[in-house]
C-alpha atoms as a PDB file:
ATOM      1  CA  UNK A   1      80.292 127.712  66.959  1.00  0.00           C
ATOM      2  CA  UNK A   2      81.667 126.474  63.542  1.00  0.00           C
ATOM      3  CA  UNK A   3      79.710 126.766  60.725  1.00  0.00           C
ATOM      4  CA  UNK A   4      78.348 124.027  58.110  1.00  0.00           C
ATOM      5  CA  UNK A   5      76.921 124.041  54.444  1.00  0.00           C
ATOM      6  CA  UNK A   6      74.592 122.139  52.723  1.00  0.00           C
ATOM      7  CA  UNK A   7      75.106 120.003  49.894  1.00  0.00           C
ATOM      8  CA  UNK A   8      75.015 121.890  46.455  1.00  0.00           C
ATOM      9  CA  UNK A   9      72.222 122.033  44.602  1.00  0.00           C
ATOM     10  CA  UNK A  10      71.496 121.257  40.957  1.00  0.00           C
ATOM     11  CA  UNK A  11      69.326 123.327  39.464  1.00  0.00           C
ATOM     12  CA  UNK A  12      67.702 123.917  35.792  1.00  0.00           C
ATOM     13  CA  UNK A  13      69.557 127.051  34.316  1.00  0.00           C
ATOM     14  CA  UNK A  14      65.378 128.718  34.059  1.00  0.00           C
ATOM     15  CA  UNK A  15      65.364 127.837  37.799  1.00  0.00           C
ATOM     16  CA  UNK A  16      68.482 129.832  38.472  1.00  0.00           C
ATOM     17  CA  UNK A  17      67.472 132.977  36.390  1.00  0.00           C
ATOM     18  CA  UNK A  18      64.089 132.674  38.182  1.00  0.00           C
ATOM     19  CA  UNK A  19      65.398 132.889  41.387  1.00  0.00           C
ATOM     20  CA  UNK A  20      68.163 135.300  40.599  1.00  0.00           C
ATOM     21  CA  UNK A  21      65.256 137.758  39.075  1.00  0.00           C
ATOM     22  CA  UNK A  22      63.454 138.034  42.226  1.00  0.00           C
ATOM     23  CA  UNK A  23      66.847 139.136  44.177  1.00  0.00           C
ATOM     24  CA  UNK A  24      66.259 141.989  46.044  1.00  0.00           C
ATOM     25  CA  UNK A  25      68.956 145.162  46.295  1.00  0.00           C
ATOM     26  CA  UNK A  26      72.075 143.968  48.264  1.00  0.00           C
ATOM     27  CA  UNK A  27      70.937 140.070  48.578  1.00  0.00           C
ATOM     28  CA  UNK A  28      72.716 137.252  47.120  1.00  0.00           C
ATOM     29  CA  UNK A  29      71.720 133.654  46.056  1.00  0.00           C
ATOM     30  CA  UNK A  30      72.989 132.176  48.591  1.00  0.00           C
ATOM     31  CA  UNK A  31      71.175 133.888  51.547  1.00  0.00           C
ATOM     32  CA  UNK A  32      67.866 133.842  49.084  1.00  0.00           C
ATOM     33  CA  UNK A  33      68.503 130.052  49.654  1.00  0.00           C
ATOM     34  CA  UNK A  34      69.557 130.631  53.526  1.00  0.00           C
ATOM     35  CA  UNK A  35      66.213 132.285  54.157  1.00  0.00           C
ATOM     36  CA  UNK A  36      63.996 130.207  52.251  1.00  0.00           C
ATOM     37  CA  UNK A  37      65.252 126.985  53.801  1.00  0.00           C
ATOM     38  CA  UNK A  38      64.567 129.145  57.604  1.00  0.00           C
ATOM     39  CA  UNK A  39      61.300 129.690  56.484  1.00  0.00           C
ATOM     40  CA  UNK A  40      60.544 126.729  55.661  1.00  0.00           C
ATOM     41  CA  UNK A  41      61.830 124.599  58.692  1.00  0.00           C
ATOM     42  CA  UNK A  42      59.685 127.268  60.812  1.00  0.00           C
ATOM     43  CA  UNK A  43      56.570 126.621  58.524  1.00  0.00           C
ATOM     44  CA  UNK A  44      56.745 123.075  59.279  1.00  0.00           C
ATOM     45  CA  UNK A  45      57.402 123.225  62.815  1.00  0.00           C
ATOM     46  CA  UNK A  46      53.853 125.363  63.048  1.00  0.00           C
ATOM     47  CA  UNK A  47      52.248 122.973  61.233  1.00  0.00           C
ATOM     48  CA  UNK A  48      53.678 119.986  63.153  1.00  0.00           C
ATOM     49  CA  UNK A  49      52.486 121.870  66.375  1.00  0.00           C
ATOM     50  CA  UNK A  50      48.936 122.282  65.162  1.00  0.00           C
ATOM     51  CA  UNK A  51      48.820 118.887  63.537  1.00  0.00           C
ATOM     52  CA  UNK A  52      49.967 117.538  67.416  1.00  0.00           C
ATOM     53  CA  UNK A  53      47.042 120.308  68.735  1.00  0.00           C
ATOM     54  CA  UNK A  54      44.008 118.591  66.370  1.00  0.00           C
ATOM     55  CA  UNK A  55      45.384 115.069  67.217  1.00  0.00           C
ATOM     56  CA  UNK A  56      44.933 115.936  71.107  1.00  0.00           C
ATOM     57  CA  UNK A  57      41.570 117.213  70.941  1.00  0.00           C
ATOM     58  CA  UNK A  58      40.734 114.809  68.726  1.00  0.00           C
ATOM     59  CA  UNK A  59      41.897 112.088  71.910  1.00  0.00           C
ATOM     60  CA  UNK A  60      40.316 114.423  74.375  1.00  0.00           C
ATOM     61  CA  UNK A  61      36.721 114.596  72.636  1.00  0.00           C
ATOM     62  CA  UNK A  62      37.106 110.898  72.524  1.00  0.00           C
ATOM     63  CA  UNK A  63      38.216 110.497  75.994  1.00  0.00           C
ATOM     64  CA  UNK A  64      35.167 113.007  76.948  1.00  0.00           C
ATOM     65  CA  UNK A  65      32.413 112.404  74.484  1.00  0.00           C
ATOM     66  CA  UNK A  66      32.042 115.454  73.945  1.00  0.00           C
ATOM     67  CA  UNK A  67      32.156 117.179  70.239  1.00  0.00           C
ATOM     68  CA  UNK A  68      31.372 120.203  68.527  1.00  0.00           C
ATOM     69  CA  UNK A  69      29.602 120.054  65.532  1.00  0.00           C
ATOM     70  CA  UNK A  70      30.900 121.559  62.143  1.00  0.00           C
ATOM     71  CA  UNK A  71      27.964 123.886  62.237  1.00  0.00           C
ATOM     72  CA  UNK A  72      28.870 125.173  65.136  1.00  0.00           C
ATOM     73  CA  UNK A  73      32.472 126.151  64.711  1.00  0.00           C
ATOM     74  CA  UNK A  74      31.414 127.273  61.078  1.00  0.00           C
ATOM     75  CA  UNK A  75      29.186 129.691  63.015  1.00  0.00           C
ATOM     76  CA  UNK A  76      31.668 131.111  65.231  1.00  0.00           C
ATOM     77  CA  UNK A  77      34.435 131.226  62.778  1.00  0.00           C
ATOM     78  CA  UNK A  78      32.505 133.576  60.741  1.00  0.00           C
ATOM     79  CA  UNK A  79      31.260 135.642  63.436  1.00  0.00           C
ATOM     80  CA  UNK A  80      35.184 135.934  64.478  1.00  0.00           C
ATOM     81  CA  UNK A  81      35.910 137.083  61.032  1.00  0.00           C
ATOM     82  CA  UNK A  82      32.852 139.270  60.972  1.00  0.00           C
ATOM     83  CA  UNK A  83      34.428 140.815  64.194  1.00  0.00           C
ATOM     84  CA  UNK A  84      38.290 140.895  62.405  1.00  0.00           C
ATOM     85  CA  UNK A  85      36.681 143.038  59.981  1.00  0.00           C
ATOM     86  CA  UNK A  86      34.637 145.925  61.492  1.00  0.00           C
ATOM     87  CA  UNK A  87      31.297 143.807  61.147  1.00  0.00           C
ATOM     88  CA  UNK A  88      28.995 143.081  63.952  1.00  0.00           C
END
């Protein structure tokens, strides 16, 4: 498969030498830049998924009638996170 680039980017000089500072060992600019834009198209693919999630319950409590209240999955979020840390 052949390759591609992306367009250059313009940057402030700061913005450079900030980005350049937090290089690790052995890592250049340009796959700083590879990996952040990777991380970023899989961030908002996960969020696109669990925006498409909320809208289908959303339709589904409609369809059904049938809703939880915010008390409710208050309640059993903090009893998961109770349970994620040691806690009863």
């Amino acid at each position: 498969m052949k390759t591609a680039t992306f367009p250059p980017l313009r940057v402030t000089p700061e913005f450079r030498e900030a980005a350049e500072a937090v290089l690790q060992e052995g890592e250049s600019l340009s796959s700083f830049c590879e990996e952040s834009i990777r991380q970023n198209i899989a961030r908002r693919r996960l969020q696109g998924e669990f925006i498409a999630r909320g809208l289908a319950s959303r339709d589904q409590a409609r369809d059904t009638g049938r809703y939880v209240g915010a008390d409710a999955v208050v309640e059993r979020l903090e009893k998961m996170l109770a349970t994620a840390k040691g806690g009863k």
